[in-house]
Protein backbone atom coordinates (compact mmCIF):
# COMPACT_ATOMS: atom_id res chain seq x y z
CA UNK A 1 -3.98 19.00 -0.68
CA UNK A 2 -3.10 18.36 3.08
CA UNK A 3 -4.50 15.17 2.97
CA UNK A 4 -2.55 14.15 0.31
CA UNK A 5 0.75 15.70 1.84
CA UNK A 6 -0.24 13.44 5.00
CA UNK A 7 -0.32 10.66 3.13
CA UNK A 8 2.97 10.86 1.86
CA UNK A 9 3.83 11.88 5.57
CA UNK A 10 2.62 8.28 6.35
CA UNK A 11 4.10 6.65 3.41
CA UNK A 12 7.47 7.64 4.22
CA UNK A 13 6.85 7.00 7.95
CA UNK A 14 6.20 3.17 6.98
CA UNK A 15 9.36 3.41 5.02
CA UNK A 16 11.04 4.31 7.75
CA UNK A 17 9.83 1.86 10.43
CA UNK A 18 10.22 -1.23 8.10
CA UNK A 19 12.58 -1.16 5.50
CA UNK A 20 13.48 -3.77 3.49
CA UNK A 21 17.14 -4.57 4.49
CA UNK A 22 15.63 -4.35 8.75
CA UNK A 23 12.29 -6.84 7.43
CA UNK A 24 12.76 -9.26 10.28
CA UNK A 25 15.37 -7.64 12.69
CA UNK A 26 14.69 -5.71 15.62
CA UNK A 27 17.16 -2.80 15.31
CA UNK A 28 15.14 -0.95 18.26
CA UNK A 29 15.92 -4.07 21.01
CA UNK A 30 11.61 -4.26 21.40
CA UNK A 31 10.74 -6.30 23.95
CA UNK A 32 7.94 -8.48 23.10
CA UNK A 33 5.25 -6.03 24.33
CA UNK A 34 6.67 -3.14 22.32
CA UNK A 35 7.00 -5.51 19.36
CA UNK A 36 3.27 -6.05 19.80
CA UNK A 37 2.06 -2.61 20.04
CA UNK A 38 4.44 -1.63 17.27
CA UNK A 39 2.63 -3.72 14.98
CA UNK A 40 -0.85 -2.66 15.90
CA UNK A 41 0.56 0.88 15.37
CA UNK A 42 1.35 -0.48 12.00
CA UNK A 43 -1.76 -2.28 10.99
CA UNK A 44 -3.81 1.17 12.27
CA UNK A 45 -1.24 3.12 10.01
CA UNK A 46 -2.04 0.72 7.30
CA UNK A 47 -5.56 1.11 7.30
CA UNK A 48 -5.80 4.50 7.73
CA UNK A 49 -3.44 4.87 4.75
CA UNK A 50 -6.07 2.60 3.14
CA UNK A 51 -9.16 4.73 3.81
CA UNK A 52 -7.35 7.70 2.88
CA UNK A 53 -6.48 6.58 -0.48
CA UNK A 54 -9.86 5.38 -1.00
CA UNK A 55 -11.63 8.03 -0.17
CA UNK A 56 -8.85 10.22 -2.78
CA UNK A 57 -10.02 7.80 -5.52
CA UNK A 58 -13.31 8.14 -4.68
CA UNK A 59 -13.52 12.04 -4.36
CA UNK A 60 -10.63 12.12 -8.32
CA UNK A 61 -13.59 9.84 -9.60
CA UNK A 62 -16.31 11.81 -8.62
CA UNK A 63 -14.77 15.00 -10.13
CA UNK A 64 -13.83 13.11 -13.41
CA UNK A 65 -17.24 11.91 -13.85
CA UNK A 66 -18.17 15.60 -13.83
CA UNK A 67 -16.46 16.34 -17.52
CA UNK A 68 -16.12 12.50 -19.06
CA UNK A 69 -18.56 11.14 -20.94
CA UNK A 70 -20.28 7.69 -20.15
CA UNK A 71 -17.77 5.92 -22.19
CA UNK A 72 -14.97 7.74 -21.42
CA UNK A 73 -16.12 7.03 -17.47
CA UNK A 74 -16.71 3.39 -18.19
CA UNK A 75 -13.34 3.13 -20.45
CA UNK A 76 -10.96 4.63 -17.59
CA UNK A 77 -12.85 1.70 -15.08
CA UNK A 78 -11.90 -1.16 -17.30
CA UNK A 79 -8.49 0.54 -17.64
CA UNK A 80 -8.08 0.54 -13.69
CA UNK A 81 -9.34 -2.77 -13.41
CA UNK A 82 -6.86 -3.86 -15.68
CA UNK A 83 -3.78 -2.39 -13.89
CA UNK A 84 -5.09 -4.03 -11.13
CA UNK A 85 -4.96 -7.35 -12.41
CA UNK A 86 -1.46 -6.64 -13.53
CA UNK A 87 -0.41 -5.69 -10.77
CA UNK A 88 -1.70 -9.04 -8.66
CA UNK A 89 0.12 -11.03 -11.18
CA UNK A 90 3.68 -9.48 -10.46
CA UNK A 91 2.79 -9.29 -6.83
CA UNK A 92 1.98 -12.53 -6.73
CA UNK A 93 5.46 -13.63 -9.54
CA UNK A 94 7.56 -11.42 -6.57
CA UNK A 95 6.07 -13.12 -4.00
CA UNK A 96 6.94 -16.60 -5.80
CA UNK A 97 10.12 -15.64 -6.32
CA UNK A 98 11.09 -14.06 -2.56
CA UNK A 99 9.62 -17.32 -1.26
CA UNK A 100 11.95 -19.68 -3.56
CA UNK A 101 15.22 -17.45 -2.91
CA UNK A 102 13.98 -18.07 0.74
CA UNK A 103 14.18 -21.51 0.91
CA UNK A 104 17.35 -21.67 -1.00
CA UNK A 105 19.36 -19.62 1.52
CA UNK A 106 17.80 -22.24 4.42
C-alpha cells in the first residue's frame, strides 16, 4: 500500500511539473543548465514510475495466479494484451492528430 500511495505521489508530481497548457514554456525562467537537469530529474522520475508499476503488475499477477485457473490466467493475458493494442492505436490516432493541428497553427 505505500508503494502504491508513492506512486500516485509521483504521478501527480509529473502533473505538476509538466502540464499540458505549460508543454513547451518555461514558467520557472530555467536557465539552460536547470532545463537540463530538470529533464534528467524527469526521465529518472519516469523510469522509476516505470519499474514501480511493473513490479505492481508483476507482484497483482503473481497473487492472481494463486486462485485462477490456467485458462482463466491465460484468458486475463490475452485480455491485457488486447487493451494494449488499443491503447497504441489511439495513442498513436492522438498523436496524428496533435501533429496535424500543429502544423496548421504554423
Amino acid at each position: 500500500m505505500r508503494k502504491f500511495n508513492f506512486i500516485l505521489l509521483l504521478i501527480f508530481a509529473g502533473q505538476v511539473f509538466a502540464s499540458p497548457a505549460e508543454r513547451g514554456k518555461n514558467p520557472l525562467g530555467l536557465d539552460e543548465a536547470q532545463q537540463a537537469q530538470m529533464q534528467a530529474v524527469k526521465q529518472k522520475q519516469h523510469e522509476r514510475m516505470q519499474a514501480a508499476r511493473e513490479e505492481i503488475m508483476a507482484d497483482s499477477k503473481a497473487e492472481m495466479a494463486t486462485f485462477l485457473t490456467t485458462e482463466q490466467m491465460e484468458k486475463l493475458e490475452s485480455m491485457h494484451e488486447h487493451r494494449k493494442e488499443h491503447a497504441q492505436m489511439r495513442k498513436h490516432k492522438s498523436h496524428k492528430k496533435h501533429r496535424k493541428n500543429k502544423r496548421n497553427k504554423e
